[in-house]
C-alpha atoms as a PDB file:
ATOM      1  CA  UNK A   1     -22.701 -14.231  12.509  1.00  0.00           C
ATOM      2  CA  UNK A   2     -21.910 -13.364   8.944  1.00  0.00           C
ATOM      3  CA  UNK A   3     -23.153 -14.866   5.816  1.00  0.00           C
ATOM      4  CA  UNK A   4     -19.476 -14.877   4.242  1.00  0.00           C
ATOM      5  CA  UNK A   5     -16.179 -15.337   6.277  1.00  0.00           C
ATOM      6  CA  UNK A   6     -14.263 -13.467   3.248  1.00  0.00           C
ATOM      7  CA  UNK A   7     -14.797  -9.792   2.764  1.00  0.00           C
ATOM      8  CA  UNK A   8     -13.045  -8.381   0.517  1.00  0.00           C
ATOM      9  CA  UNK A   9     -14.196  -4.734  -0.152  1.00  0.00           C
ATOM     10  CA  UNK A  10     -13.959  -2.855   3.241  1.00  0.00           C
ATOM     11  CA  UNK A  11     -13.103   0.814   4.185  1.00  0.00           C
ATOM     12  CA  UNK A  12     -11.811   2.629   7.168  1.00  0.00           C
ATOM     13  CA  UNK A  13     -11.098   5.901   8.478  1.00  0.00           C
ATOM     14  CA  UNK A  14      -7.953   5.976   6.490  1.00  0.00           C
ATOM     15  CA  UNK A  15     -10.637   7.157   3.031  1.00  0.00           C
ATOM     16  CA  UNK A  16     -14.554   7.762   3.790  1.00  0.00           C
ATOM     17  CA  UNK A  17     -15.063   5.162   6.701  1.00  0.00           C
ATOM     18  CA  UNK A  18     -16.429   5.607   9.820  1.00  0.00           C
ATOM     19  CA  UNK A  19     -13.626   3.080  11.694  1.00  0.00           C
ATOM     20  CA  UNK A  20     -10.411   2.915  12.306  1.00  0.00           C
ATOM     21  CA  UNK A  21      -8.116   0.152  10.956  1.00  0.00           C
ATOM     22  CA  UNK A  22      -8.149  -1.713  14.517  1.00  0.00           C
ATOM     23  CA  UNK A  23     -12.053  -1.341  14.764  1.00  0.00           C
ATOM     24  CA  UNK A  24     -12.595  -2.730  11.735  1.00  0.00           C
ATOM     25  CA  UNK A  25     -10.817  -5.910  12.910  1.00  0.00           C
ATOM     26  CA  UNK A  26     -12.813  -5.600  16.089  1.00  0.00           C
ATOM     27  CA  UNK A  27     -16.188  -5.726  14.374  1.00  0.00           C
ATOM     28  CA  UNK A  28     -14.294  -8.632  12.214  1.00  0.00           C
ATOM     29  CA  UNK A  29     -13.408 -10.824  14.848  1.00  0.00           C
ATOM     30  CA  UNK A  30     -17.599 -10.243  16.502  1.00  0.00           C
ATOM     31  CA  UNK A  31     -18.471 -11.106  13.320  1.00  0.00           C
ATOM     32  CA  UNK A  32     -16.609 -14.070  13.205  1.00  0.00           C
ATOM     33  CA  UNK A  33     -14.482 -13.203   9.365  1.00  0.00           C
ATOM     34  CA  UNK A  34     -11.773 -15.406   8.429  1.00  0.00           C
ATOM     35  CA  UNK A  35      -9.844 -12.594   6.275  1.00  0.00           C
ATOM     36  CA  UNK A  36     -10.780  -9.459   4.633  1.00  0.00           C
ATOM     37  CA  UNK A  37      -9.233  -7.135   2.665  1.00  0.00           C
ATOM     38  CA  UNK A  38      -8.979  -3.301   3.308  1.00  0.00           C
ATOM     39  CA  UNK A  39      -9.327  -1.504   0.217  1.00  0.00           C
ATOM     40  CA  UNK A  40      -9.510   2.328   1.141  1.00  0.00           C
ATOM     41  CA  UNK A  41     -10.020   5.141  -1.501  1.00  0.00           C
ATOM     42  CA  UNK A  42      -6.381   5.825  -3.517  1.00  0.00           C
ATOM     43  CA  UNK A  43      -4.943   5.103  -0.373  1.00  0.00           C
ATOM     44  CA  UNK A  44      -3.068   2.508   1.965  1.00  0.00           C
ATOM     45  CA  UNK A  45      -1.879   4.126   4.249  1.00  0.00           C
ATOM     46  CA  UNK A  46      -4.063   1.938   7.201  1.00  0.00           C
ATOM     47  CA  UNK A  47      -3.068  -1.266   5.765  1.00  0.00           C
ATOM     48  CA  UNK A  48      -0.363  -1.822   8.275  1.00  0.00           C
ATOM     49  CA  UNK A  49      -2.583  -0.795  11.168  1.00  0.00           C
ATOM     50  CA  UNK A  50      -4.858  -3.635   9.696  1.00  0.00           C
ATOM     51  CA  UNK A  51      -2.227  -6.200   9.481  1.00  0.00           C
ATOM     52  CA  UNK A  52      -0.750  -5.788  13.191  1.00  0.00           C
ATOM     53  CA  UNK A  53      -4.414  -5.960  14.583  1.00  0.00           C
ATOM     54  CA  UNK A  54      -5.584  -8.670  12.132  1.00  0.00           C
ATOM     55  CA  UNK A  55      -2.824 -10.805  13.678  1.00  0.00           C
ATOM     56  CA  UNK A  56      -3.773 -10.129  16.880  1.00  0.00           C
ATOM     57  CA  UNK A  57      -7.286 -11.239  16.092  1.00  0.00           C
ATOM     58  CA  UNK A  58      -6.328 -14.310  14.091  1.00  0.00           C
ATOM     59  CA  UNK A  59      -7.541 -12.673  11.341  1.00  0.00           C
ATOM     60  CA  UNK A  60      -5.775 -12.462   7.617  1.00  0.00           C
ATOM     61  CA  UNK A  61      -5.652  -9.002   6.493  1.00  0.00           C
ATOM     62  CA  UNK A  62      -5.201  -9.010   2.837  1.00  0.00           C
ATOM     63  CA  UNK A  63      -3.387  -5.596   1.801  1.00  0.00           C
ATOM     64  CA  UNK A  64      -5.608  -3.901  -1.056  1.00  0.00           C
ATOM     65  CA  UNK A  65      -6.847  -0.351  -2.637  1.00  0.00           C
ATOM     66  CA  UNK A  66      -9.669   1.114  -4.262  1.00  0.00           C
ATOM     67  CA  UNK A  67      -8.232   3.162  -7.328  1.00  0.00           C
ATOM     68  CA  UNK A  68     -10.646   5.650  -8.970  1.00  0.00           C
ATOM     69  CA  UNK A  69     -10.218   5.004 -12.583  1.00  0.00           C
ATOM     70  CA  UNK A  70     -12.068   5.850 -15.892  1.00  0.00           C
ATOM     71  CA  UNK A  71     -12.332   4.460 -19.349  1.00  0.00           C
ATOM     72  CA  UNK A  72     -15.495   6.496 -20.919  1.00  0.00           C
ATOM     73  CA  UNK A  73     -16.910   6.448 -17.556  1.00  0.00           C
ATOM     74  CA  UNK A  74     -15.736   6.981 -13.776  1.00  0.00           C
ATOM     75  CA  UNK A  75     -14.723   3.045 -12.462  1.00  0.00           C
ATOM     76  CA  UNK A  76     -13.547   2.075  -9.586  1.00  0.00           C
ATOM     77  CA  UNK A  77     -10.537  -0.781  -9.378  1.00  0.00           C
ATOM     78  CA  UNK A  78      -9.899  -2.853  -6.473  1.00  0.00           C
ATOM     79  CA  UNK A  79      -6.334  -3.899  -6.156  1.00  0.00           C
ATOM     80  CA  UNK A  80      -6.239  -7.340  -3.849  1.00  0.00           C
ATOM     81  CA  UNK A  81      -2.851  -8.699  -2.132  1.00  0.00           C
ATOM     82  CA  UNK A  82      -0.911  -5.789  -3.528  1.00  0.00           C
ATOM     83  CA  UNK A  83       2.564  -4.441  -2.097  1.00  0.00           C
ATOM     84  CA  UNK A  84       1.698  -1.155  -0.090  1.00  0.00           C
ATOM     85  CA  UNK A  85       5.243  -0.583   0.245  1.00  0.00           C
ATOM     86  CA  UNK A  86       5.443  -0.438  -3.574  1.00  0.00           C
ATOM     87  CA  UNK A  87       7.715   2.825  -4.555  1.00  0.00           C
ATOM     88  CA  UNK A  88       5.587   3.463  -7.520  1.00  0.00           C
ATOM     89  CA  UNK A  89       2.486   3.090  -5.548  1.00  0.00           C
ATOM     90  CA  UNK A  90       3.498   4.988  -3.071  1.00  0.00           C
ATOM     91  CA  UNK A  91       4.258   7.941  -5.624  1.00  0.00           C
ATOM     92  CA  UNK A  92       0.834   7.605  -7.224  1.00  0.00           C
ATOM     93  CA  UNK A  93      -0.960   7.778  -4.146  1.00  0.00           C
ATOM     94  CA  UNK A  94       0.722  10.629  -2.626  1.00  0.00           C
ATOM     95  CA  UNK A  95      -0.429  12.490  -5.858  1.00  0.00           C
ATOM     96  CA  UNK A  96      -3.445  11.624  -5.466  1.00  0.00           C
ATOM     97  CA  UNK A  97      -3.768  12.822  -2.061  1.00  0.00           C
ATOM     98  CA  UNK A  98      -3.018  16.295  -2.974  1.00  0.00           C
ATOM     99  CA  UNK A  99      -5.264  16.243  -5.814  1.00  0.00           C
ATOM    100  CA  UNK A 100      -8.329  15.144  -3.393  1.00  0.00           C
ATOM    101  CA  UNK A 101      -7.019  18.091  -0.734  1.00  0.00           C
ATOM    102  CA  UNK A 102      -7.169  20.670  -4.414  1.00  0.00           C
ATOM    103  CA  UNK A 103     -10.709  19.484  -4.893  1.00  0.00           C
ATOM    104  CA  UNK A 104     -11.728  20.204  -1.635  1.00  0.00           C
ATOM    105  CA  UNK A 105     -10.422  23.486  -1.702  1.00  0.00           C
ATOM    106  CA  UNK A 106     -12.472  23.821  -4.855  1.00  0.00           C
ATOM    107  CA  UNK A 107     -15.619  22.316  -4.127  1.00  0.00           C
ATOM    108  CA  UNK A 108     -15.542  25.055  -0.692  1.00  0.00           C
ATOM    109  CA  UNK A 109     -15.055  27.677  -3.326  1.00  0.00           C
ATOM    110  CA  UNK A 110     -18.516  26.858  -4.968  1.00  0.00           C
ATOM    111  CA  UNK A 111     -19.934  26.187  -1.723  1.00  0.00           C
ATOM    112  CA  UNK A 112     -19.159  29.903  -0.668  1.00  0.00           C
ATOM    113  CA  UNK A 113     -20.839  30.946  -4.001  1.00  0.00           C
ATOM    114  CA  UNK A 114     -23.865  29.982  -2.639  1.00  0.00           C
ATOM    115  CA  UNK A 115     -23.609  31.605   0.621  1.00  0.00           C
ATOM    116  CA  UNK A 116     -22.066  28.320   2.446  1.00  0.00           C
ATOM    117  CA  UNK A 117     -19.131  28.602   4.404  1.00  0.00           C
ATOM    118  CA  UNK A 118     -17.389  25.919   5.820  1.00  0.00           C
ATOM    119  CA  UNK A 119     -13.958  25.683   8.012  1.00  0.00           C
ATOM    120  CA  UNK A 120     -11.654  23.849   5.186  1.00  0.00           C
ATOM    121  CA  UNK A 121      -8.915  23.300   8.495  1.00  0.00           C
ATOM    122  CA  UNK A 122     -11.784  21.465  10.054  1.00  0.00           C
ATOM    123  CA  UNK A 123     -12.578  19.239   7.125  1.00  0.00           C
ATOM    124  CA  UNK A 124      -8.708  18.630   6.202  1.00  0.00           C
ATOM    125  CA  UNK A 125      -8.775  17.412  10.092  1.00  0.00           C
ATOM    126  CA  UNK A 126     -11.610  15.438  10.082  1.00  0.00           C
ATOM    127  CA  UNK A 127      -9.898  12.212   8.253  1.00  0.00           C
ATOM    128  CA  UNK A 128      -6.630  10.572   9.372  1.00  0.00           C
ATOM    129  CA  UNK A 129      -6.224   9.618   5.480  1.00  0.00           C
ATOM    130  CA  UNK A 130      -7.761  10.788   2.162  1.00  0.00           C
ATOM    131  CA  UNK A 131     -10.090  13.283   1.685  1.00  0.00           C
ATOM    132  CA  UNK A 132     -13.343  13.366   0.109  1.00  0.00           C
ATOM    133  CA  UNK A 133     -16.981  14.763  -0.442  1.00  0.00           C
ATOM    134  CA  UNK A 134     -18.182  12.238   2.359  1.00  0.00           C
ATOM    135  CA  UNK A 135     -16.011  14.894   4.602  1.00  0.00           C
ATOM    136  CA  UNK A 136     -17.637  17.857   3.259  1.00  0.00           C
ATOM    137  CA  UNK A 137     -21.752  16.336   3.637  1.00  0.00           C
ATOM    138  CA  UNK A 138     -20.699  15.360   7.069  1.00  0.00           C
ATOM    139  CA  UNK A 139     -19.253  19.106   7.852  1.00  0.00           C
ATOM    140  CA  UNK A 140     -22.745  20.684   6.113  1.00  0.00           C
ATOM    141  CA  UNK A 141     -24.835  18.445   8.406  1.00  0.00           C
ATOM    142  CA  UNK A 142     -22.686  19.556  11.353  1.00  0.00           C
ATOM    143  CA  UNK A 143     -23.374  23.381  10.510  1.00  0.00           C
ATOM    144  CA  UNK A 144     -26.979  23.139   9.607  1.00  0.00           C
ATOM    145  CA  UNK A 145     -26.895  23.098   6.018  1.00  0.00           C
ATOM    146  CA  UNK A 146     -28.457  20.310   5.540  1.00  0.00           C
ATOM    147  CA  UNK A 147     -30.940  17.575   7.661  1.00  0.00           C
ATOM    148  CA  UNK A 148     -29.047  14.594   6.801  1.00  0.00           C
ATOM    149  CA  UNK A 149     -26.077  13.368   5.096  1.00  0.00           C
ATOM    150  CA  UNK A 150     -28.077  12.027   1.425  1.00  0.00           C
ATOM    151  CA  UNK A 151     -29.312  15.619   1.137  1.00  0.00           C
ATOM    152  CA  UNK A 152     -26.063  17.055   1.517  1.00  0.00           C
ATOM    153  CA  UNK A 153     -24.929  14.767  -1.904  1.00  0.00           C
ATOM    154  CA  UNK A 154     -28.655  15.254  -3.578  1.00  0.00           C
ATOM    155  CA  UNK A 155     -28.602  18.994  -2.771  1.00  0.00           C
ATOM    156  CA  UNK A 156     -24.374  20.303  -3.236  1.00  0.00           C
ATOM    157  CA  UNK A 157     -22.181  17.061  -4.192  1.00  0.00           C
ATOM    158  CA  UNK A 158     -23.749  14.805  -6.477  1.00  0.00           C
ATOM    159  CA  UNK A 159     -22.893  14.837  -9.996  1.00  0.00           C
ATOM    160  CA  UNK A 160     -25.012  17.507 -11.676  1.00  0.00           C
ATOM    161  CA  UNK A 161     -25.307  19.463  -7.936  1.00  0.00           C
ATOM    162  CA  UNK A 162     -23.920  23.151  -7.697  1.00  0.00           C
ATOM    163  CA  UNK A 163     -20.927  22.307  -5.696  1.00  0.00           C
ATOM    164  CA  UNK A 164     -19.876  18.790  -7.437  1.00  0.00           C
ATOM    165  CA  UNK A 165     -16.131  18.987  -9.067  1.00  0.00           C
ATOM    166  CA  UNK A 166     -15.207  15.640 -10.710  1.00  0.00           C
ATOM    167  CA  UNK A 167     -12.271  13.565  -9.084  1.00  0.00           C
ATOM    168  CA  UNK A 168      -8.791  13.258 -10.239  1.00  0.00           C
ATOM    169  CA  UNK A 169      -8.316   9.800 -11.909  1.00  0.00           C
ATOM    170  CA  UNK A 170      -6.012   7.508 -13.488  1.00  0.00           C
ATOM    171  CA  UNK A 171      -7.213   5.713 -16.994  1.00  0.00           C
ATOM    172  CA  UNK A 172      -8.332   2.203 -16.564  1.00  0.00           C
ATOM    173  CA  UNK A 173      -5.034   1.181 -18.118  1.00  0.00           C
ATOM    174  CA  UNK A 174      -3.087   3.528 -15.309  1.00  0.00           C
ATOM    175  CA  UNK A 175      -4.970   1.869 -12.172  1.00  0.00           C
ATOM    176  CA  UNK A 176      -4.520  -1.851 -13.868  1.00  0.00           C
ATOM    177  CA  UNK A 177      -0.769  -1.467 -14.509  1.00  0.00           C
ATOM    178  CA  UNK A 178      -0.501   0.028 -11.245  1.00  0.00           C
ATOM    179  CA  UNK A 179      -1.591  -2.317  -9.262  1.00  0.00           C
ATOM    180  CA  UNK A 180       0.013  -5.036 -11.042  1.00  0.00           C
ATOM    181  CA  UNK A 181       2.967  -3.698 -10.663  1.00  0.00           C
ATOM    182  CA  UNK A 182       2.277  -3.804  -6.853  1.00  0.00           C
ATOM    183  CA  UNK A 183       2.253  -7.748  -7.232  1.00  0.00           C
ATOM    184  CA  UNK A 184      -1.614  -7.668  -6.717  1.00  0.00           C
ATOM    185  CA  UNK A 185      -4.569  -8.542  -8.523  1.00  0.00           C
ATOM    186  CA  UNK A 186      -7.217  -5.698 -10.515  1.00  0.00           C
ATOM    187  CA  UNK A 187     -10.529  -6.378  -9.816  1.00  0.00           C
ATOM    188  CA  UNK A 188     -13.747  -4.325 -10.935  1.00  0.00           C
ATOM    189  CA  UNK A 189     -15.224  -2.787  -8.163  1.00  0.00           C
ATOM    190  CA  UNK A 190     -19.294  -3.016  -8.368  1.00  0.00           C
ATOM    191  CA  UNK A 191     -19.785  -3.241 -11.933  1.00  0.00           C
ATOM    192  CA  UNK A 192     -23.562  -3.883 -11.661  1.00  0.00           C
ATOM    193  CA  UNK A 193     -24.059   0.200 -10.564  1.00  0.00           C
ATOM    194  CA  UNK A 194     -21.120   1.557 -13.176  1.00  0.00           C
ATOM    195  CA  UNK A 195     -22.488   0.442 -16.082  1.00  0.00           C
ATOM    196  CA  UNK A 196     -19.098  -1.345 -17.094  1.00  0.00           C
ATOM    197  CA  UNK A 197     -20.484  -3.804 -20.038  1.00  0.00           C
ATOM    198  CA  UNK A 198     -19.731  -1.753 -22.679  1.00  0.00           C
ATOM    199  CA  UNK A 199     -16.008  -1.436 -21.234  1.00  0.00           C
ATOM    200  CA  UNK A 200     -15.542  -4.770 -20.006  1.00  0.00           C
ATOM    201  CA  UNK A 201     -13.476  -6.145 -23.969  1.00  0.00           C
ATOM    202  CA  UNK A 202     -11.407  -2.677 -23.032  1.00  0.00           C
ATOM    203  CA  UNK A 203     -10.628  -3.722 -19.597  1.00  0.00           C
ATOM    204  CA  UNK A 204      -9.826  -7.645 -20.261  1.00  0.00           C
ATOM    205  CA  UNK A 205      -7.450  -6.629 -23.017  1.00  0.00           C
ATOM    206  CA  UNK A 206      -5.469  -4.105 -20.829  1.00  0.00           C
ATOM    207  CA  UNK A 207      -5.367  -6.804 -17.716  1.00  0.00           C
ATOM    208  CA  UNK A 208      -8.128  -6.956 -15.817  1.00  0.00           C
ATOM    209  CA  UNK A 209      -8.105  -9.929 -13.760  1.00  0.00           C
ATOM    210  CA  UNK A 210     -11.511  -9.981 -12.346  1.00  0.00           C
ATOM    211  CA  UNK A 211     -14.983  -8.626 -11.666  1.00  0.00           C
ATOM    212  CA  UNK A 212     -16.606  -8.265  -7.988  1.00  0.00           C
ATOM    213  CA  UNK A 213     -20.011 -10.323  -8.418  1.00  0.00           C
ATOM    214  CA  UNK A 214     -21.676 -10.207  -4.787  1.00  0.00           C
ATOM    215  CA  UNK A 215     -22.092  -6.542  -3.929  1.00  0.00           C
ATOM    216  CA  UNK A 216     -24.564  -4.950  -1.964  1.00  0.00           C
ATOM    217  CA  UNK A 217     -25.564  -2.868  -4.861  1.00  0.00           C
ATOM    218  CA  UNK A 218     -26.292  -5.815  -7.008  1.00  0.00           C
ATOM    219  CA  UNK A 219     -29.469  -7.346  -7.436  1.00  0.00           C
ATOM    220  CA  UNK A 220     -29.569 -11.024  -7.455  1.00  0.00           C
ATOM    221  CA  UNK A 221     -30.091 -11.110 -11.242  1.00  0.00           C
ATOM    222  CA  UNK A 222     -26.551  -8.567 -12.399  1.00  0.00           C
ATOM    223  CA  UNK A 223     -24.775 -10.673  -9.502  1.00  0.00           C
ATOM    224  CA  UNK A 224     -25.895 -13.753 -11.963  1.00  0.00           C
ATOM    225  CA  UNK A 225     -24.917 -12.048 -14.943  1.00  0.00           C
ATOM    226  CA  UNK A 226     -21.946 -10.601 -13.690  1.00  0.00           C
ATOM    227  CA  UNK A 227     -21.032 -14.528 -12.741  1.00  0.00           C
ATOM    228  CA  UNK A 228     -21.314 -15.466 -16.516  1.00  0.00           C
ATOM    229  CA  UNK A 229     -19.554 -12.863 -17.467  1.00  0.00           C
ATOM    230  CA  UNK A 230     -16.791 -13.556 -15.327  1.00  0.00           C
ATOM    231  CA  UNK A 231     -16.818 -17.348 -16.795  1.00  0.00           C
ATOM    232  CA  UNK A 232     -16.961 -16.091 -20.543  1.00  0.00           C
ATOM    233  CA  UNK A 233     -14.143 -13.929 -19.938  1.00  0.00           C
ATOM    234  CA  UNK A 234     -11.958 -15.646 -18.219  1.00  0.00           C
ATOM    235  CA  UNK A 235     -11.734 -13.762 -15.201  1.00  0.00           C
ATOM    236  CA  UNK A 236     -11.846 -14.592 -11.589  1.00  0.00           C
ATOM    237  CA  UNK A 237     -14.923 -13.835  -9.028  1.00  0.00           C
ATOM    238  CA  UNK A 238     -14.284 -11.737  -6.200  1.00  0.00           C
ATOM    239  CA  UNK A 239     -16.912  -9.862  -3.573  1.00  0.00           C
ATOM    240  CA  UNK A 240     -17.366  -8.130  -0.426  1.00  0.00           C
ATOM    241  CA  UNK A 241     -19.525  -5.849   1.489  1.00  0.00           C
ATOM    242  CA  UNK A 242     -18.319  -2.004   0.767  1.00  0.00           C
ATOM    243  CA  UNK A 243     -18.212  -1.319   4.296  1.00  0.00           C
ATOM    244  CA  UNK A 244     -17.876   2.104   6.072  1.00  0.00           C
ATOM    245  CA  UNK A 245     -19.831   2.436   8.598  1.00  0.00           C
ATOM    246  CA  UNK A 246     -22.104  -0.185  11.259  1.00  0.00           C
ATOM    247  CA  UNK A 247     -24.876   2.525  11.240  1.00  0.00           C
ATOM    248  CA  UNK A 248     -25.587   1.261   7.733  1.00  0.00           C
ATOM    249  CA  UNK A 249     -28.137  -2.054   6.966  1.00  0.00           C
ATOM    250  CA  UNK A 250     -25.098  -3.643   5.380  1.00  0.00           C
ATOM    251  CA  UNK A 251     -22.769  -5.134   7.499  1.00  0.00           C
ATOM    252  CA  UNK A 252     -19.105  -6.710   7.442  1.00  0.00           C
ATOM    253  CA  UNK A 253     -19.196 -10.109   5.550  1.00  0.00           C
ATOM    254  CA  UNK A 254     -23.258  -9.705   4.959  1.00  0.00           C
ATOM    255  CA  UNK A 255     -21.671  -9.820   0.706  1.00  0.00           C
ATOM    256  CA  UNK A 256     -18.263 -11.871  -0.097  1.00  0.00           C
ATOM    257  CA  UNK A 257     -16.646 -14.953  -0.570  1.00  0.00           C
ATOM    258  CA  UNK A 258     -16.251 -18.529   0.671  1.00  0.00           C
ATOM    259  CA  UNK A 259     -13.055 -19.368   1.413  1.00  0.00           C
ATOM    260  CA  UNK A 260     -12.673 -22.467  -1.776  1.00  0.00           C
ATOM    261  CA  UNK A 261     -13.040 -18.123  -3.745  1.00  0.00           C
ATOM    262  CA  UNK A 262     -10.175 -16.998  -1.964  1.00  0.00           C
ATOM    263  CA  UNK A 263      -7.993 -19.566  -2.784  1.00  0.00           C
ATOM    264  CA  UNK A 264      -8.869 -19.089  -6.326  1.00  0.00           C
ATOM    265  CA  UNK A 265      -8.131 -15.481  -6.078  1.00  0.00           C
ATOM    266  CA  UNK A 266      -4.633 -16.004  -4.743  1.00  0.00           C
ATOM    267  CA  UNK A 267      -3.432 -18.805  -7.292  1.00  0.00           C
ATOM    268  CA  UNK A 268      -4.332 -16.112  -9.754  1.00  0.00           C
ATOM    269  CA  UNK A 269      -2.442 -13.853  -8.325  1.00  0.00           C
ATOM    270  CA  UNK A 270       0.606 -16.075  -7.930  1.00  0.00           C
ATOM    271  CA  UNK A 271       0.518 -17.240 -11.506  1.00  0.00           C
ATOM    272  CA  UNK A 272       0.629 -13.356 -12.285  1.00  0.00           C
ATOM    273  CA  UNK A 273       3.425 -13.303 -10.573  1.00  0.00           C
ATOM    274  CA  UNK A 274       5.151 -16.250 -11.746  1.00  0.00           C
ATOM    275  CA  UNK A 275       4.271 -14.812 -15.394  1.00  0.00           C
ATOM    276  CA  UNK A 276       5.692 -11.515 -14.522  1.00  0.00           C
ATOM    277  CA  UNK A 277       9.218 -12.994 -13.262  1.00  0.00           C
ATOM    278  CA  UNK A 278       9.779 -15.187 -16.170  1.00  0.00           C
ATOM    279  CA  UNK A 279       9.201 -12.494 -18.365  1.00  0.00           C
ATOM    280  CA  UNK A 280      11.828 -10.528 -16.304  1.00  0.00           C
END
């Protein structure tokens, strides 16, 4: 049984996790969720996977992303109840791709520097959806590189490690308009680990709508501050678990929302919308 039947920050196959759309929904419905929301890296291309099987599981998939951002530092924006069908999305997204197959590419490149070579067609095959350095660890464990995935990031990927290459990202403002103009909702991903105070005045003023304040990250005491800072700011409260993978402690809906949270979520997001037609 879960502690929350909303989870609202969950990953599949489709970016870095380990299940596919219809398996997440699977572990879901075990689990006993009421919705969640599938919010894959600069990507939704398994949304619609998600939907089908969330019906057939009673249920609610809400359709979301997880844009890679920055403003001074690397951020990560959730977009909730957004329109993956969006043309402009779709546009972005697609460029994005590409950019994450480049730094592949790349990041092999420096890999071979150092006397490691690695199959690229094998990585690029590896993920049904976006790729990333989560691809590449699991591909230096398989040859022997390494003795476990965390040494494969600690040793090669991390930032500061011989092999890292930063990602391609949109500016805060980008991934905010973006995903407004996909009818959804921009919430900060795990501010508690980005260090995001000092950029929080930035974000509010170019449309942020809300902060994630029960992450697995967090520590009881930034999940309370992150809750007044929500309140001071006018923004609403939104959580979830950061799934990828059940061979991790954290599990889907062990961090999220009660449902009274949801609802508060989506009258937000229809009163953005209802803002955004008059104005049309």
């Amino acid at each position: 049984m879960c502690a929350y039947p909303v989870d609202l920050h969950v990953h599949s196959v489709f970016s870095d996790g380990d299940l596919t759309p219809t398996a997440l929904l699977e572990e879901a419905a075990n689990r006993k969720l009421q919705a969640i929301a599938l919010t894959d890296h600069d990507t939704v291309s398994g949304v619609e996977e998600a939907i089908t099987a969330g019906n057939q599981k009673g249920i609610r998939v809400i359709p979301g992303i997880e844009l890679t951002a920055e403003y001074q530092v690397e951020l990560h924006i959730l977009g909730l109840f957004i329109d993956p069908q969006n043309p402009r999305l779709q546009r972005v997204t697609a460029n994005l791709r590409q950019a994450r197959i480049d730094r592949v590419h790349n990041i092999l490149k420096k890999l071979a520097d150092l006397e490691i070579q690695l199959d690229i067609d094998a990585i690029l095959s590896s993920s049904q959806g976006n790729i990333g350095r989560p691809h590449i660890a699991r591909a230096l464990l398989k040859a022997g590189y390494v003795q476990h995935f965390d040494e494969a990031f600690q040793r090669y990927l991390a930032i500061g490690a011989p092999a890292y290459l930063p990602a391609s990202k949109l500016s805060s403002m980008e991934a905010i308009d973006l995903i407004h103009e996909a009818g959804g909702l921009a919430i900060l991903a795990h501010p508690g680990i980005d260090n995001a105070d000092a950029q929080l005045s930035t974000l509010v003023a170019q449309g942020l709508d809300g902060l994630e304040t029960c992450h697995p990250a967090h520590t009881a005491r930034i999940n309370r501050h992150l809750r007044r800072s929500a309140a001071h700011l006018g923004l609403v409260q939104s959580g979830g678990s950061d799934f990828h993978t059940p061979l991790r402690p954290c599990h889907l809906g062990d961090y999220g929302l009660l449902l009274p949270a949801l609802q508060t979520l989506e009258a937000r997001c229809t009163a953005r919308r209802n803002r955004k037609e008059v104005k049309a």
